[in-house]
Protein backbone atom coordinates (compact mmCIF):
# COMPACT_ATOMS: atom_id res chain seq x y z
CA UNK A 1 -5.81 7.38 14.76
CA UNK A 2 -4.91 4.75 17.47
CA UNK A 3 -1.99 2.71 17.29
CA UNK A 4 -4.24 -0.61 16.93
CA UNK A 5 -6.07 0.73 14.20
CA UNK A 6 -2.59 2.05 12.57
CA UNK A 7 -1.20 -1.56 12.74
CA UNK A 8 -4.41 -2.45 11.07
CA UNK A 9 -4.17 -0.02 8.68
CA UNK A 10 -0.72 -1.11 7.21
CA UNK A 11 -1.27 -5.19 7.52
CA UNK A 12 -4.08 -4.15 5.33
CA UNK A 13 -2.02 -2.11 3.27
CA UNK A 14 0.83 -4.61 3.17
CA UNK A 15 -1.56 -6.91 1.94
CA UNK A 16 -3.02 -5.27 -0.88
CA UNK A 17 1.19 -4.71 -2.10
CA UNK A 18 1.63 -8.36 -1.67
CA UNK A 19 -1.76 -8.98 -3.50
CA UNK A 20 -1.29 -6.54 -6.34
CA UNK A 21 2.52 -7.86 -7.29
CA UNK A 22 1.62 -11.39 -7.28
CA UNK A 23 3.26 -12.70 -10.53
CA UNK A 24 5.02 -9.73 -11.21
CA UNK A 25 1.39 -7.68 -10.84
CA UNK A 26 0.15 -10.41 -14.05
CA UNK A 27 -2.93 -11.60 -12.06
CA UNK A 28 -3.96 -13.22 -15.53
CA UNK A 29 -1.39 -15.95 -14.56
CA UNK A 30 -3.35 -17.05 -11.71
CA UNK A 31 -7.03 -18.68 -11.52
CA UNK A 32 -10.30 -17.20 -12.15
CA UNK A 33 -11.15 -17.94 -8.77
CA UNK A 34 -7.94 -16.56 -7.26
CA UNK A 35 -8.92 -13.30 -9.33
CA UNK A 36 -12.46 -12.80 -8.30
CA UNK A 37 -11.28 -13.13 -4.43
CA UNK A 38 -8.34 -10.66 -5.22
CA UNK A 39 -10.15 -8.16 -7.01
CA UNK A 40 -12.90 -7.92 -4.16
CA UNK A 41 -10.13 -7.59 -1.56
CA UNK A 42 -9.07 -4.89 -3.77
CA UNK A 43 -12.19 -2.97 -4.04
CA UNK A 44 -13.29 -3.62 -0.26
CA UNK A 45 -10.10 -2.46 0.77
CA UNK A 46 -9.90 0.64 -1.59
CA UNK A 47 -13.68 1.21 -0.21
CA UNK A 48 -12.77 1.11 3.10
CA UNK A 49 -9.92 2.84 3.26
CA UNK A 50 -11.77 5.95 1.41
CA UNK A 51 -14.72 5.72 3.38
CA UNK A 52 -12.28 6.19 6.39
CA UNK A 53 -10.44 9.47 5.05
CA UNK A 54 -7.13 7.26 4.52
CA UNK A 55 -7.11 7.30 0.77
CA UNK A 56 -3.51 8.81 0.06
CA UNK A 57 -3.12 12.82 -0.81
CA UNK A 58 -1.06 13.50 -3.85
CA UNK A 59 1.04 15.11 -1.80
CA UNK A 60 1.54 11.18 -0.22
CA UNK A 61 1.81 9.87 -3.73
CA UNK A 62 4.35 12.81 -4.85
CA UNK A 63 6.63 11.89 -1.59
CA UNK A 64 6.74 8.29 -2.40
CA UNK A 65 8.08 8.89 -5.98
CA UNK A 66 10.67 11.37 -4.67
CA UNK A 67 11.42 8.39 -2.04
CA UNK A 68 11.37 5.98 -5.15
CA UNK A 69 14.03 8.55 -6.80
CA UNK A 70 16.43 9.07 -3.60
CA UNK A 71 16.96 5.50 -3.61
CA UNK A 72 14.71 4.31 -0.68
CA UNK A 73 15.17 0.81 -0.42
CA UNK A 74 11.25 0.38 -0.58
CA UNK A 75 9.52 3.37 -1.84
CA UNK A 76 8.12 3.83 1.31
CA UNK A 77 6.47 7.04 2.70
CA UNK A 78 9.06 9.33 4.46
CA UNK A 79 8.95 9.71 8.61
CA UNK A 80 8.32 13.11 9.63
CA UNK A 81 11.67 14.48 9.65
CA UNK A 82 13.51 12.19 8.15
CA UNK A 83 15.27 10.81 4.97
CA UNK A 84 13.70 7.34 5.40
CA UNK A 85 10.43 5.52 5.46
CA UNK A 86 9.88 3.54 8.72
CA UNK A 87 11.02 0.59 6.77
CA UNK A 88 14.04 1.28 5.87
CA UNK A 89 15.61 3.07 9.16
């Protein structure tokens, strides 16, 4: 994957984080209208992101729990060889 389409990749993804924890992940606490917009983010981006093979492994999800439980400071996913995620170098 190119580097543009990386960036894109994780704005997108940094999106959907800031999106799915607003109000403490309580979207209930926000308006309908708010919801319906959110939600179809959601499933657009979900779709998208399946349709182009970046849907994450469990072997992804597995590494950002172990991140979660060495204490990365964001429960990011871990840089080839390294102890951090590329946030937290």
């Amino acid at each position: 994957m190119n580097k543009k389409l990386i960036k894109v990749a994780d704005a997108a993804e940094m999106l959907w984080v800031v999106l799915a924890n607003v109000n403490g992940g309580d979207w209930s606490k926000q308006s309908k209208e708010w919801q319906k917009v959110a939600a179809r983010w959601r499933d657009n981006y979900f779709e998208a992101m399946d349709e182009a093979g970046l849907m994450p492994t469990s072997e992804v999800i597995d590494e950002v729990i172990e991140n979660e439980e060495n204490n990365c400071k964001c429960g990011g996913i871990k840089l080839p060889e390294s102890d951090f995620c590329k946030d937290c170098i």
